[in-house]
Protein backbone atom coordinates (compact mmCIF):
# COMPACT_ATOMS: atom_id res chain seq x y z
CA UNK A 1 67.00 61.92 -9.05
CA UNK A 2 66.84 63.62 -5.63
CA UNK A 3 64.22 65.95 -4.79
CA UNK A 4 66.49 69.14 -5.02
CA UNK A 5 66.83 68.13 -8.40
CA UNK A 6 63.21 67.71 -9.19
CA UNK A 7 62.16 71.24 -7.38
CA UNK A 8 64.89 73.15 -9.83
CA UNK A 9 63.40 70.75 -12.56
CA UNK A 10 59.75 71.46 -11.82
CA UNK A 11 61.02 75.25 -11.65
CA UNK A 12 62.54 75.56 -14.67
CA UNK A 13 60.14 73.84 -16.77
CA UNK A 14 57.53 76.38 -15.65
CA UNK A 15 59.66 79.51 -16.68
CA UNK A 16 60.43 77.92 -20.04
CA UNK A 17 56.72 77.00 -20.36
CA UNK A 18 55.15 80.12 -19.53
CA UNK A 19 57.91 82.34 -21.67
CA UNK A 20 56.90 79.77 -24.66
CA UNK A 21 53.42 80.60 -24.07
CA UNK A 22 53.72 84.27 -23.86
CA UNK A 23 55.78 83.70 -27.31
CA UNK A 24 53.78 81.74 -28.96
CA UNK A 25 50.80 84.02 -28.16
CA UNK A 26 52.23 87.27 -29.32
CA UNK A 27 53.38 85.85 -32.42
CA UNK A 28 50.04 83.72 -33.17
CA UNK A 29 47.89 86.78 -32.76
CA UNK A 30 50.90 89.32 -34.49
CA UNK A 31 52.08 87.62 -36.88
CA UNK A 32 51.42 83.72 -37.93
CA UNK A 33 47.98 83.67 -38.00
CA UNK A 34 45.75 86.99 -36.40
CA UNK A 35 42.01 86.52 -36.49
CA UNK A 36 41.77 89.57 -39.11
CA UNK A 37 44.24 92.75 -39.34
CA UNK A 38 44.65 95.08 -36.79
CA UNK A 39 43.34 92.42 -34.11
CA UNK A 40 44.41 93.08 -30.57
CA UNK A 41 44.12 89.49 -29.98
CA UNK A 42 47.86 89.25 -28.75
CA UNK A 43 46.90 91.01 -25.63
CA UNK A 44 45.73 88.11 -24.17
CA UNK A 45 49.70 86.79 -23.93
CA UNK A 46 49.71 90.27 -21.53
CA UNK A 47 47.94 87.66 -18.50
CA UNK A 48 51.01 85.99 -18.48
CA UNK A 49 53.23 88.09 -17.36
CA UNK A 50 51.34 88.33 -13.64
CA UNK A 51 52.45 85.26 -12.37
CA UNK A 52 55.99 85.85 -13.63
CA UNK A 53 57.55 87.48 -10.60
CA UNK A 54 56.57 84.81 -8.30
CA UNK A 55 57.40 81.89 -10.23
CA UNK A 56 60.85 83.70 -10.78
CA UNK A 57 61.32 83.73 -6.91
CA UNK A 58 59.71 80.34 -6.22
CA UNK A 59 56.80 81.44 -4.22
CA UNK A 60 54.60 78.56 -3.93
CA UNK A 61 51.14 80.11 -3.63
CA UNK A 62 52.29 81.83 -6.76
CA UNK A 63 52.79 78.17 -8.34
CA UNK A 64 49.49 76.74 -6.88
CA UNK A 65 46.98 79.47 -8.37
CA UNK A 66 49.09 79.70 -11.56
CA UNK A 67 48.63 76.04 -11.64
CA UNK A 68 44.37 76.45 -12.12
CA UNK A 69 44.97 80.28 -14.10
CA UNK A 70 46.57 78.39 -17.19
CA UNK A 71 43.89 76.39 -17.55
CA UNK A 72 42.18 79.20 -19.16
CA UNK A 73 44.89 78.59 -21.87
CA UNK A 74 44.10 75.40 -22.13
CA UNK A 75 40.74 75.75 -22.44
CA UNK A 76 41.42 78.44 -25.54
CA UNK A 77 43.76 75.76 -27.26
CA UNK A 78 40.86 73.05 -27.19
CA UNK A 79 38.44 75.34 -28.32
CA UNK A 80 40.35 76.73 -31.27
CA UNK A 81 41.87 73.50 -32.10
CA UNK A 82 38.36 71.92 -32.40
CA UNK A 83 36.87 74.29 -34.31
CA UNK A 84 39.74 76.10 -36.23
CA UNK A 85 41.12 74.67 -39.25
CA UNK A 86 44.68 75.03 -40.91
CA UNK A 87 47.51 76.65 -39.15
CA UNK A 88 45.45 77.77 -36.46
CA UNK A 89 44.71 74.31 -35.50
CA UNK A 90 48.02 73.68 -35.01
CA UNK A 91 49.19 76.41 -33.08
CA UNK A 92 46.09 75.97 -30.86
CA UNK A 93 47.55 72.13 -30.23
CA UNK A 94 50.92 73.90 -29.17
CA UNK A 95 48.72 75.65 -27.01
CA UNK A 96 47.46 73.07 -25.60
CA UNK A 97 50.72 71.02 -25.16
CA UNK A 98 52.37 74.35 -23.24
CA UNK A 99 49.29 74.86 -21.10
CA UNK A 100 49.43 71.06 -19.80
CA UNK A 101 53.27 71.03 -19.33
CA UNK A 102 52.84 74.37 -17.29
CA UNK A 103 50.26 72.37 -15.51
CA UNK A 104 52.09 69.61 -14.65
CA UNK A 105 55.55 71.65 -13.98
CA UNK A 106 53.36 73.92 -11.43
CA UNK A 107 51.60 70.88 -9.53
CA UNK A 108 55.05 68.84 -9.40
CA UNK A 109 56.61 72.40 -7.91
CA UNK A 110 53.85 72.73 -5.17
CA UNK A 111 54.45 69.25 -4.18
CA UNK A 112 57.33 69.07 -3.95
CA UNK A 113 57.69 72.07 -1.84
CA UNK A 114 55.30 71.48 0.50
CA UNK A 115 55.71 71.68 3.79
CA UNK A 116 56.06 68.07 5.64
CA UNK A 117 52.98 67.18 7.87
């Protein structure tokens, strides 16, 4: 696979990623399983949307700080999934899996785009 390839891979994967995310956070919070009624939880999905315009134009200082900023996704997933139980659990471990494959998408991206010393 050539590295033109890769960059539009590594590009891709992030969009899909993040729009999963943002998904899978409004629903979690709305709908699937919210804290208690009337929680405003979802909001936290709203973060998301910041990066977006970059990553849509391939800006890679967009990519590089989005690649530590979705650690604080992570870092929600692994906290809920540990101490959560039930459906919660599980949508904190999809969490989790989106976070790290934004991760990895985002790092590949700046790598690949890097300028060559």
């Amino acid at each position: 696979m050539n590295v033109a390839a890769l960059i539009r891979l590594s590009r891709n994967g992030t969009v899909a990623g993040m729009l999963a995310l943002l998904a899978l956070c409004l629903l979690w919070e709305a709908w699937l399983a919210p804290l208690r009624p009337g929680s405003l939880l979802w909001i936290k999905a709203l973060p998301l949307l910041l990066p977006l315009p970059g990553v849509l134009r391939g800006k890679r200082y967009t990519y590089q700080w989005l690649s530590m900023y979705i650690l604080l996704w992570f870092i929600e997933g692994v906290m809920r999934g540990w101490s959560d139980v039930g459906t919660i659990r599980y949508l904190a471990l999809v969490e989790v899996a989106l976070s790290v494959w934004i991760f990895v998408c985002t790092v590949l991206y700046s790598r690949l785009t890097r300028s060559p010393a």
